[in-house]
PDB file of N, CA and C in Angstrom:
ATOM      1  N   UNK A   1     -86.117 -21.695  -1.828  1.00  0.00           N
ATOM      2  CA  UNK A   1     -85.585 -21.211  -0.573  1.00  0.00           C
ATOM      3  C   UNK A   1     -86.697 -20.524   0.221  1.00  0.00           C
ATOM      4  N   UNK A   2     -86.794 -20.546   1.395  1.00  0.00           N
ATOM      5  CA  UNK A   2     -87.561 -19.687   2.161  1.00  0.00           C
ATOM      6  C   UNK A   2     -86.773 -19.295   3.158  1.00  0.00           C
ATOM      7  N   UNK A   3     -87.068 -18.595   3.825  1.00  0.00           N
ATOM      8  CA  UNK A   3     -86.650 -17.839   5.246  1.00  0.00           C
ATOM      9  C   UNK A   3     -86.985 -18.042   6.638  1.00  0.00           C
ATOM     10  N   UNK A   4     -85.848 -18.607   7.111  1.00  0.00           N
ATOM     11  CA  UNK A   4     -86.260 -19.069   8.749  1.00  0.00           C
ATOM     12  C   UNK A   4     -85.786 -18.759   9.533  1.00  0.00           C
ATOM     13  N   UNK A   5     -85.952 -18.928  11.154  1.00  0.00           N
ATOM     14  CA  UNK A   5     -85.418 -18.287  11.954  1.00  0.00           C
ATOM     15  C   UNK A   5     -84.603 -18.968  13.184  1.00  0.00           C
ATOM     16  N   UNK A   6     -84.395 -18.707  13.832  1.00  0.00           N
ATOM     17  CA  UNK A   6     -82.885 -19.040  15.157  1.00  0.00           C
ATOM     18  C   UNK A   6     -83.552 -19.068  16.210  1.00  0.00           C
ATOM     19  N   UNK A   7     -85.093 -18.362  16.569  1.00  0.00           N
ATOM     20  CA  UNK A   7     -85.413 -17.923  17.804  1.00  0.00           C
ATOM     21  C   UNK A   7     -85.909 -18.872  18.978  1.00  0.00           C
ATOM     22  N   UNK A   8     -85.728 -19.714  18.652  1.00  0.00           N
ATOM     23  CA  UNK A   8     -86.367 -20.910  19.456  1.00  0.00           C
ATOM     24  C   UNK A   8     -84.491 -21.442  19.913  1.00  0.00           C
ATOM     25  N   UNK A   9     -83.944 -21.278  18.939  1.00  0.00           N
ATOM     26  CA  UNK A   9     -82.398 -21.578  19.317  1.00  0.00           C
ATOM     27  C   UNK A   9     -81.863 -20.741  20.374  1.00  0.00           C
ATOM     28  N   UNK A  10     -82.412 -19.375  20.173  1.00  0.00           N
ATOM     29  CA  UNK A  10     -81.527 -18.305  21.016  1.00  0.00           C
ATOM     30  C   UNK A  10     -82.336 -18.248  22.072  1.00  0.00           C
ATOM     31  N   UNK A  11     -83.698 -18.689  21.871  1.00  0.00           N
ATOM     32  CA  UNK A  11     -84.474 -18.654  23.480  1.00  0.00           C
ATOM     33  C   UNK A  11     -83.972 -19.229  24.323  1.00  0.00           C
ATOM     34  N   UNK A  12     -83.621 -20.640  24.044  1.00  0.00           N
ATOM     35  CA  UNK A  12     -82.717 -21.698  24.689  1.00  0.00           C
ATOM     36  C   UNK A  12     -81.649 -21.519  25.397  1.00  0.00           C
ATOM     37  N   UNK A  13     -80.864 -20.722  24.272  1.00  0.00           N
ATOM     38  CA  UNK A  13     -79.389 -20.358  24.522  1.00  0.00           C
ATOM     39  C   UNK A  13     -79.245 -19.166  25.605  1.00  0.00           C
ATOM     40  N   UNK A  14     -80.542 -18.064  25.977  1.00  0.00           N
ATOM     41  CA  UNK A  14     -80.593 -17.403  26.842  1.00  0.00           C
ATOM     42  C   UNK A  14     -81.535 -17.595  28.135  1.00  0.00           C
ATOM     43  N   UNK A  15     -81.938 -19.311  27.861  1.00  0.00           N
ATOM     44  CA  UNK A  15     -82.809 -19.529  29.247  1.00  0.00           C
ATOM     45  C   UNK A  15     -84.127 -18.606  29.149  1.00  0.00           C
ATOM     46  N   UNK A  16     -84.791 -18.341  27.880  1.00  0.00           N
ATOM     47  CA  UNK A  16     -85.776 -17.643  27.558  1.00  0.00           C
ATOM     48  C   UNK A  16     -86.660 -17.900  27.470  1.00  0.00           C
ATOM     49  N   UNK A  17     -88.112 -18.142  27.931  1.00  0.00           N
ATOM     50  CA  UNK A  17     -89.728 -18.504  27.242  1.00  0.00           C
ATOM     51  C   UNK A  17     -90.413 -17.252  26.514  1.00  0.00           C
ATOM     52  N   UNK A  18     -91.621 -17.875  25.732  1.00  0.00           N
ATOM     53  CA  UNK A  18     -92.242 -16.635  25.050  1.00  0.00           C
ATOM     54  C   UNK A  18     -92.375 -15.505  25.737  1.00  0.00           C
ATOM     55  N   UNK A  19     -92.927 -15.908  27.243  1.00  0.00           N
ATOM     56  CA  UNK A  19     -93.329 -14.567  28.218  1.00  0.00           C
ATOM     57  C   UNK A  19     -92.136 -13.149  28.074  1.00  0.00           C
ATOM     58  N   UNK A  20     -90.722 -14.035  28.610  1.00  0.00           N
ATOM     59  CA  UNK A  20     -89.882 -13.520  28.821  1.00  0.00           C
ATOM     60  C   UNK A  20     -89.585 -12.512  27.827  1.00  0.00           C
ATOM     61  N   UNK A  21     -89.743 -13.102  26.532  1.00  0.00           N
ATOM     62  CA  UNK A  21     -89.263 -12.078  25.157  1.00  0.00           C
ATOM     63  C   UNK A  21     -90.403 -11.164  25.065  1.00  0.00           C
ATOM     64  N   UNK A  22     -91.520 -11.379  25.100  1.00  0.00           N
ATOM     65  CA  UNK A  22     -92.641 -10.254  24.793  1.00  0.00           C
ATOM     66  C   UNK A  22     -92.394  -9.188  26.788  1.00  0.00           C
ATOM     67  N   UNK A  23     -92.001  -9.743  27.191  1.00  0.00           N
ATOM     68  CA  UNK A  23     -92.019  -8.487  28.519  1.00  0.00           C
ATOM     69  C   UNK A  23     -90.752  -7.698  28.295  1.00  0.00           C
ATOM     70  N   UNK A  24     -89.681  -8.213  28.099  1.00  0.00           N
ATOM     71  CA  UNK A  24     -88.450  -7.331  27.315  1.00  0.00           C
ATOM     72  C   UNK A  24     -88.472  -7.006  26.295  1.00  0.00           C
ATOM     73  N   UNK A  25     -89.285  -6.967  25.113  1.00  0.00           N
ATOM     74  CA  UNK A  25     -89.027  -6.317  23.966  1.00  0.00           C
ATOM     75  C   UNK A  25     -90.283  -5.478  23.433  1.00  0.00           C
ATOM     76  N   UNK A  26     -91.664  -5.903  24.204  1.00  0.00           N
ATOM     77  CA  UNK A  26     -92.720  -5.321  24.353  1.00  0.00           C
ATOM     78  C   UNK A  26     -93.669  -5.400  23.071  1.00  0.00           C
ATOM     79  N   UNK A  27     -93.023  -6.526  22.338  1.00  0.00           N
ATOM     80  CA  UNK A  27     -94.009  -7.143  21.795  1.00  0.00           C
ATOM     81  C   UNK A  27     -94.973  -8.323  22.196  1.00  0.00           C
ATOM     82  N   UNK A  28     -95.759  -8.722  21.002  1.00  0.00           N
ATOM     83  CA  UNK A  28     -97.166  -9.156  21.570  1.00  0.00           C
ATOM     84  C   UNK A  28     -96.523 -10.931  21.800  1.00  0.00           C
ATOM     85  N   UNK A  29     -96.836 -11.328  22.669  1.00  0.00           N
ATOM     86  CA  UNK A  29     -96.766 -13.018  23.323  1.00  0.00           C
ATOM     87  C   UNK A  29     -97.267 -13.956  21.895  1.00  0.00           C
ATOM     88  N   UNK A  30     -98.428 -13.455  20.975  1.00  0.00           N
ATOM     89  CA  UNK A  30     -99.160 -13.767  19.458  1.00  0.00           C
ATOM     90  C   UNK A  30     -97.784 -13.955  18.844  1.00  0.00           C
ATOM     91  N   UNK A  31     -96.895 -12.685  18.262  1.00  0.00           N
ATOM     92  CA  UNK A  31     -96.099 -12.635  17.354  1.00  0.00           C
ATOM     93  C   UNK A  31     -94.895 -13.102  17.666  1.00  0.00           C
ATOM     94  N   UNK A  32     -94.465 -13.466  18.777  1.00  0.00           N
ATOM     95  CA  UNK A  32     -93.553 -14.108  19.703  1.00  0.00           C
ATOM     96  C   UNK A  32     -93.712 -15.677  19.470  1.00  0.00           C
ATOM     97  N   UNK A  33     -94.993 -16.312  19.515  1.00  0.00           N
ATOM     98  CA  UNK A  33     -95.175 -17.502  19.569  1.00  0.00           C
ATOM     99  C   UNK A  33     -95.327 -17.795  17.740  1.00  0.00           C
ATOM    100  N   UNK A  34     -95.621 -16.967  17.031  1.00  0.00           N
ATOM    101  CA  UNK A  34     -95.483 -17.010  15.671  1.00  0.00           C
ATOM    102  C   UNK A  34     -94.490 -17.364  14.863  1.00  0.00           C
ATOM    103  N   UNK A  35     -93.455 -16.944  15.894  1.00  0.00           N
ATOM    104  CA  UNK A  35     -92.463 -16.501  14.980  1.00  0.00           C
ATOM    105  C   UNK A  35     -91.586 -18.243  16.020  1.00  0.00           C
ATOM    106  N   UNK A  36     -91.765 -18.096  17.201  1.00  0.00           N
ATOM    107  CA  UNK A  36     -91.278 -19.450  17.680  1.00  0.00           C
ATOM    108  C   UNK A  36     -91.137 -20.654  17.004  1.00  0.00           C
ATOM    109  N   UNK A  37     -92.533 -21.023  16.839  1.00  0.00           N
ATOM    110  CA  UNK A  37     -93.202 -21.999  16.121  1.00  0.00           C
ATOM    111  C   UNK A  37     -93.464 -22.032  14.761  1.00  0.00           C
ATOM    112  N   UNK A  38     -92.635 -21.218  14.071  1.00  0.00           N
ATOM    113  CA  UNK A  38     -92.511 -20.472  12.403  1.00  0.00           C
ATOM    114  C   UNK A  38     -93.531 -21.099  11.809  1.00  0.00           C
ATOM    115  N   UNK A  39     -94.949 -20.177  12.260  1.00  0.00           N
ATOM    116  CA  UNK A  39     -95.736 -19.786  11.294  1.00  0.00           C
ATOM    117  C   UNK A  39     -96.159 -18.747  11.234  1.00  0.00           C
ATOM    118  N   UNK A  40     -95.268 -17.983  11.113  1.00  0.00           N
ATOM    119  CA  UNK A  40     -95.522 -16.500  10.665  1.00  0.00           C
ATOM    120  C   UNK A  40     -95.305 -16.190   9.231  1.00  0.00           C
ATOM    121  N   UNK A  41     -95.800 -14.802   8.685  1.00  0.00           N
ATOM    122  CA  UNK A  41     -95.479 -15.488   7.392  1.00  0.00           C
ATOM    123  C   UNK A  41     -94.622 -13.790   7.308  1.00  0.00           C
ATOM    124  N   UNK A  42     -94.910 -12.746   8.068  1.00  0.00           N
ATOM    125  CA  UNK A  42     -93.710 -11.698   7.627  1.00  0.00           C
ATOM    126  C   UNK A  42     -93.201 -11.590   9.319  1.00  0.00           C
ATOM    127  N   UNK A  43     -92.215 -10.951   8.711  1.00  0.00           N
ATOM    128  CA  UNK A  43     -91.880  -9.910  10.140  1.00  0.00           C
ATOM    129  C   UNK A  43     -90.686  -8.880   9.621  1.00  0.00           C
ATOM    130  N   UNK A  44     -91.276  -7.707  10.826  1.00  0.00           N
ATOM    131  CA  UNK A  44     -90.958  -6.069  10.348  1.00  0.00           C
ATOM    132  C   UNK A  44     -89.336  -5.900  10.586  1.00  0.00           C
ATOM    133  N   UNK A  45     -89.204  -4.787  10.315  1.00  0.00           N
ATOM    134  CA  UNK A  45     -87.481  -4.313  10.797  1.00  0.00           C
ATOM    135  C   UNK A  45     -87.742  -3.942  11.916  1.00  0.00           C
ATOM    136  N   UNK A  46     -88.484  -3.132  12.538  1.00  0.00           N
ATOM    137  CA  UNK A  46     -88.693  -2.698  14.153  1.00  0.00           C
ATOM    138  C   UNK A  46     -88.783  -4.468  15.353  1.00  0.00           C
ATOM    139  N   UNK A  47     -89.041  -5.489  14.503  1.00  0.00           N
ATOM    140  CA  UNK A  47     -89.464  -6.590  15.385  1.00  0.00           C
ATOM    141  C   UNK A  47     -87.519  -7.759  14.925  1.00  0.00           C
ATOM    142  N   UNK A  48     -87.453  -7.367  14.216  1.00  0.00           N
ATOM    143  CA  UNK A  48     -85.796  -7.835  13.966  1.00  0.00           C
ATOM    144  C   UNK A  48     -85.038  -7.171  14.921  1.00  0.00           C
ATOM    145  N   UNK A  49     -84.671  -5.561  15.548  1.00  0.00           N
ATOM    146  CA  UNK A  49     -84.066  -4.763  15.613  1.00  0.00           C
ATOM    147  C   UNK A  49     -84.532  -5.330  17.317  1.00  0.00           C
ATOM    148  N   UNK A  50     -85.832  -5.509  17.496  1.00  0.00           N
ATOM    149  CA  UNK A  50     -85.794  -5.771  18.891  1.00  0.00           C
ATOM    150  C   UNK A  50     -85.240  -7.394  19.425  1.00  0.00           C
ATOM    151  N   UNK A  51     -85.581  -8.070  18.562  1.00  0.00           N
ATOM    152  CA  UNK A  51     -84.930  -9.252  18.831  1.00  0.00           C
ATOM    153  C   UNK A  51     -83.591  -9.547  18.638  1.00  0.00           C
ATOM    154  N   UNK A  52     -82.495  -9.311  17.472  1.00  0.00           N
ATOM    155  CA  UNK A  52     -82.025  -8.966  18.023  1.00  0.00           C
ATOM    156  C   UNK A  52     -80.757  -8.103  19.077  1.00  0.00           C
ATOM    157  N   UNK A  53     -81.634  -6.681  19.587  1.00  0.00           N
ATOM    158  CA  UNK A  53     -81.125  -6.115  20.467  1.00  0.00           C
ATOM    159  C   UNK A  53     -80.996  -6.966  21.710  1.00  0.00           C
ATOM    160  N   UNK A  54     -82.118  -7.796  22.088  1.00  0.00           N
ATOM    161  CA  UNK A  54     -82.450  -8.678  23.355  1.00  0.00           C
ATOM    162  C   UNK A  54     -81.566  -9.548  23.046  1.00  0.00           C
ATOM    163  N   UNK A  55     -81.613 -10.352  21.881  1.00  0.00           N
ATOM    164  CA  UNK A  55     -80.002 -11.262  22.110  1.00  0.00           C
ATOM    165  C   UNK A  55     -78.871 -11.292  21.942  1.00  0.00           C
ATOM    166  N   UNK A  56     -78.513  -9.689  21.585  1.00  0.00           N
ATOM    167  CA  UNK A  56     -77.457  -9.399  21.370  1.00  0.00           C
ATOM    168  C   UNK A  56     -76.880  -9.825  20.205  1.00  0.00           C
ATOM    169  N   UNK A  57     -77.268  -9.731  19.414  1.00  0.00           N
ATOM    170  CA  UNK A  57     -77.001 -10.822  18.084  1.00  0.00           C
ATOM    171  C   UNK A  57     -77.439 -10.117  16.515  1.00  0.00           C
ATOM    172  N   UNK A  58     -76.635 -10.253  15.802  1.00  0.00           N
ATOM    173  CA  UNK A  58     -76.910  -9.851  14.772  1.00  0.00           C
ATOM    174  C   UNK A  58     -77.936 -10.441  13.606  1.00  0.00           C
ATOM    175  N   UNK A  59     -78.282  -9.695  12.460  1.00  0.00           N
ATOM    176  CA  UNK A  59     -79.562 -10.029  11.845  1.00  0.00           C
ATOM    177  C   UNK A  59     -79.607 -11.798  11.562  1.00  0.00           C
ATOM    178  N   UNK A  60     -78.141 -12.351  10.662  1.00  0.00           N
ATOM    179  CA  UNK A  60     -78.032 -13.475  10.357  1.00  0.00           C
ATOM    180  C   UNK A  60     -77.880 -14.283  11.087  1.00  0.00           C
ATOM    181  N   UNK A  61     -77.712 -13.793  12.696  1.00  0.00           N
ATOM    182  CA  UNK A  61     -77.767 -15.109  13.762  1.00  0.00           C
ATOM    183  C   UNK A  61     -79.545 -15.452  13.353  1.00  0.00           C
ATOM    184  N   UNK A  62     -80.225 -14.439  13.424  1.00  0.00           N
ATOM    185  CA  UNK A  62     -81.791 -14.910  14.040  1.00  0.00           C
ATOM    186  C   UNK A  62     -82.472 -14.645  12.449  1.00  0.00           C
ATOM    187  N   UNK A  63     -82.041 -14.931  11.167  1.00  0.00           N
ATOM    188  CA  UNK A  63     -82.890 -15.145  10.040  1.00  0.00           C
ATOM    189  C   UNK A  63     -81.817 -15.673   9.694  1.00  0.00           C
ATOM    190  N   UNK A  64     -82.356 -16.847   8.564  1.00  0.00           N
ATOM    191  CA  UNK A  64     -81.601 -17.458   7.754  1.00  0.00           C
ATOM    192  C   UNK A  64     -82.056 -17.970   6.122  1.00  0.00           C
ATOM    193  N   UNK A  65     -81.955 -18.569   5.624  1.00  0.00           N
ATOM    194  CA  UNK A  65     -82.397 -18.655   3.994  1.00  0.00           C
ATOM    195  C   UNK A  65     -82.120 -20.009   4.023  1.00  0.00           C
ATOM    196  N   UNK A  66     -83.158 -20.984   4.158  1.00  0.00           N
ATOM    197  CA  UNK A  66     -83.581 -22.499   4.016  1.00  0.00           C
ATOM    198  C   UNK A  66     -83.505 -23.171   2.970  1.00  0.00           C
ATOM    199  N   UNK A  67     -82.534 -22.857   2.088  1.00  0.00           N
ATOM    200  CA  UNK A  67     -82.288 -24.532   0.742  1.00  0.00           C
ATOM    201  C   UNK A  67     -82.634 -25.394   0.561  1.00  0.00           C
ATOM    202  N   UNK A  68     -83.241 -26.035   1.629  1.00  0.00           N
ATOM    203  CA  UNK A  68     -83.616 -27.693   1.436  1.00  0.00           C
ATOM    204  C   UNK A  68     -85.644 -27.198   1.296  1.00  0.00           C
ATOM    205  N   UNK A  69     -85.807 -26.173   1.664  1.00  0.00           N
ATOM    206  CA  UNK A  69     -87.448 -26.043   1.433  1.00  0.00           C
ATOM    207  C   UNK A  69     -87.727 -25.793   0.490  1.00  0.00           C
ATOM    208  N   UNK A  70     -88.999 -26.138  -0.524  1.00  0.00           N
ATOM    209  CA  UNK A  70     -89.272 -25.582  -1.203  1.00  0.00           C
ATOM    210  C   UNK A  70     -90.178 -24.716  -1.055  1.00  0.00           C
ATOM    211  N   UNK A  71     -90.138 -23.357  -1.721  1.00  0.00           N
ATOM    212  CA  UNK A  71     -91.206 -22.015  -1.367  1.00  0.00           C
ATOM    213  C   UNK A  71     -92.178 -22.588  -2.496  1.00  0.00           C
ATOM    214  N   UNK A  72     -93.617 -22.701  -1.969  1.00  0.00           N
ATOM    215  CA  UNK A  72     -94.603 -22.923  -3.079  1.00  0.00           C
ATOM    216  C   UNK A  72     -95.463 -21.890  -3.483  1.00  0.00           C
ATOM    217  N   UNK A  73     -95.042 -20.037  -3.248  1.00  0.00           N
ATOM    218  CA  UNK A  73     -95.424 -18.981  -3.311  1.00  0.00           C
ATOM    219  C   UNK A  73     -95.373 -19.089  -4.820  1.00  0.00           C
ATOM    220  N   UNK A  74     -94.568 -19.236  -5.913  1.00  0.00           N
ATOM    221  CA  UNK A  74     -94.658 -19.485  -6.767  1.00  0.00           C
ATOM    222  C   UNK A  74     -95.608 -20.109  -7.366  1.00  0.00           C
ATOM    223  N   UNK A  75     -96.423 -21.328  -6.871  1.00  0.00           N
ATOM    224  CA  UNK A  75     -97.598 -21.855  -7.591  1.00  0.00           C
ATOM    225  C   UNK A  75     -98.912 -21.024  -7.515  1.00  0.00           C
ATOM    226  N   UNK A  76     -98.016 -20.096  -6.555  1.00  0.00           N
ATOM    227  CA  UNK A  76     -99.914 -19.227  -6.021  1.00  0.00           C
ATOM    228  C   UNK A  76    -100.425 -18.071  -7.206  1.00  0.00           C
TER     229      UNK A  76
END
Protein backbone atom coordinates (compact mmCIF):
# COMPACT_ATOMS: atom_id res chain seq x y z
CA UNK A 1 0.00 0.00 0.00
CA UNK A 2 1.20 3.49 -0.31
CA UNK A 3 -0.41 6.79 0.18
CA UNK A 4 -1.96 9.09 -2.33
CA UNK A 5 -3.65 12.00 -2.84
CA UNK A 6 -7.09 13.81 -4.30
CA UNK A 7 -5.39 17.15 -5.05
CA UNK A 8 -5.27 17.33 -8.59
CA UNK A 9 -9.06 16.01 -8.21
CA UNK A 10 -10.08 18.83 -5.89
CA UNK A 11 -8.06 21.41 -7.94
CA UNK A 12 -10.39 20.59 -10.71
CA UNK A 13 -13.37 20.36 -8.71
CA UNK A 14 -12.63 24.01 -7.41
CA UNK A 15 -11.47 25.52 -10.82
CA UNK A 16 -7.96 25.64 -9.12
CA UNK A 17 -4.20 25.83 -10.64
CA UNK A 18 -0.97 25.42 -8.63
CA UNK A 19 -0.69 29.35 -8.45
CA UNK A 20 -4.04 29.60 -7.01
CA UNK A 21 -3.38 27.04 -4.02
CA UNK A 22 0.12 28.35 -3.05
CA UNK A 23 -1.42 32.23 -2.98
CA UNK A 24 -4.33 30.98 -0.63
CA UNK A 25 -2.67 28.74 1.57
CA UNK A 26 0.81 30.36 1.42
CA UNK A 27 2.63 27.60 0.65
CA UNK A 28 5.49 27.14 -1.73
CA UNK A 29 4.20 26.69 -5.76
CA UNK A 30 7.56 23.57 -5.29
CA UNK A 31 5.41 21.66 -2.69
CA UNK A 32 2.14 22.38 -4.41
CA UNK A 33 3.38 21.00 -7.68
CA UNK A 34 4.90 17.99 -5.64
CA UNK A 35 2.29 16.98 -4.20
CA UNK A 36 0.06 17.60 -7.67
CA UNK A 37 2.11 15.48 -9.66
CA UNK A 38 2.72 12.90 -6.56
CA UNK A 39 6.18 13.00 -6.22
CA UNK A 40 6.50 13.99 -3.03
CA UNK A 41 7.54 11.69 -0.72
CA UNK A 42 6.17 13.32 2.88
CA UNK A 43 3.85 15.91 3.77
CA UNK A 44 3.29 17.72 7.24
CA UNK A 45 0.04 18.18 9.37
CA UNK A 46 0.33 22.07 9.05
CA UNK A 47 0.31 21.42 4.95
CA UNK A 48 -2.87 18.81 5.32
CA UNK A 49 -4.70 21.30 7.68
CA UNK A 50 -4.15 23.98 4.98
CA UNK A 51 -5.30 22.07 2.17
CA UNK A 52 -7.78 20.88 3.43
CA UNK A 53 -9.09 24.13 5.07
CA UNK A 54 -8.96 25.64 1.28
CA UNK A 55 -11.16 22.81 0.12
CA UNK A 56 -13.16 22.51 2.65
CA UNK A 57 -12.74 18.94 2.94
CA UNK A 58 -11.74 16.57 5.24
CA UNK A 59 -8.36 14.58 5.75
CA UNK A 60 -9.70 11.33 3.74
CA UNK A 61 -11.14 13.38 0.90
CA UNK A 62 -7.39 14.60 0.03
CA UNK A 63 -5.16 11.33 1.31
CA UNK A 64 -5.92 7.99 0.58
CA UNK A 65 -4.15 4.40 0.98
CA UNK A 66 -3.41 2.84 -2.65
CA UNK A 67 -3.85 -1.20 -2.71
CA UNK A 68 -3.11 -1.84 -6.07
CA UNK A 69 0.68 -0.20 -5.51
CA UNK A 70 3.25 -1.82 -4.38
CA UNK A 71 5.49 0.18 -1.64
CA UNK A 72 9.14 -0.96 -2.47
CA UNK A 73 10.38 0.91 0.88
CA UNK A 74 10.64 -2.43 2.11
CA UNK A 75 13.44 -3.62 -0.27
CA UNK A 76 15.43 -0.52 0.81
Amino acid sequence: MVVKNNLRLLMAQHKMNIQDVSDRTGLSRKSISKLYHEISTQITFDVIEKLCNLFECEIGDLLYLDNETKNDISRK
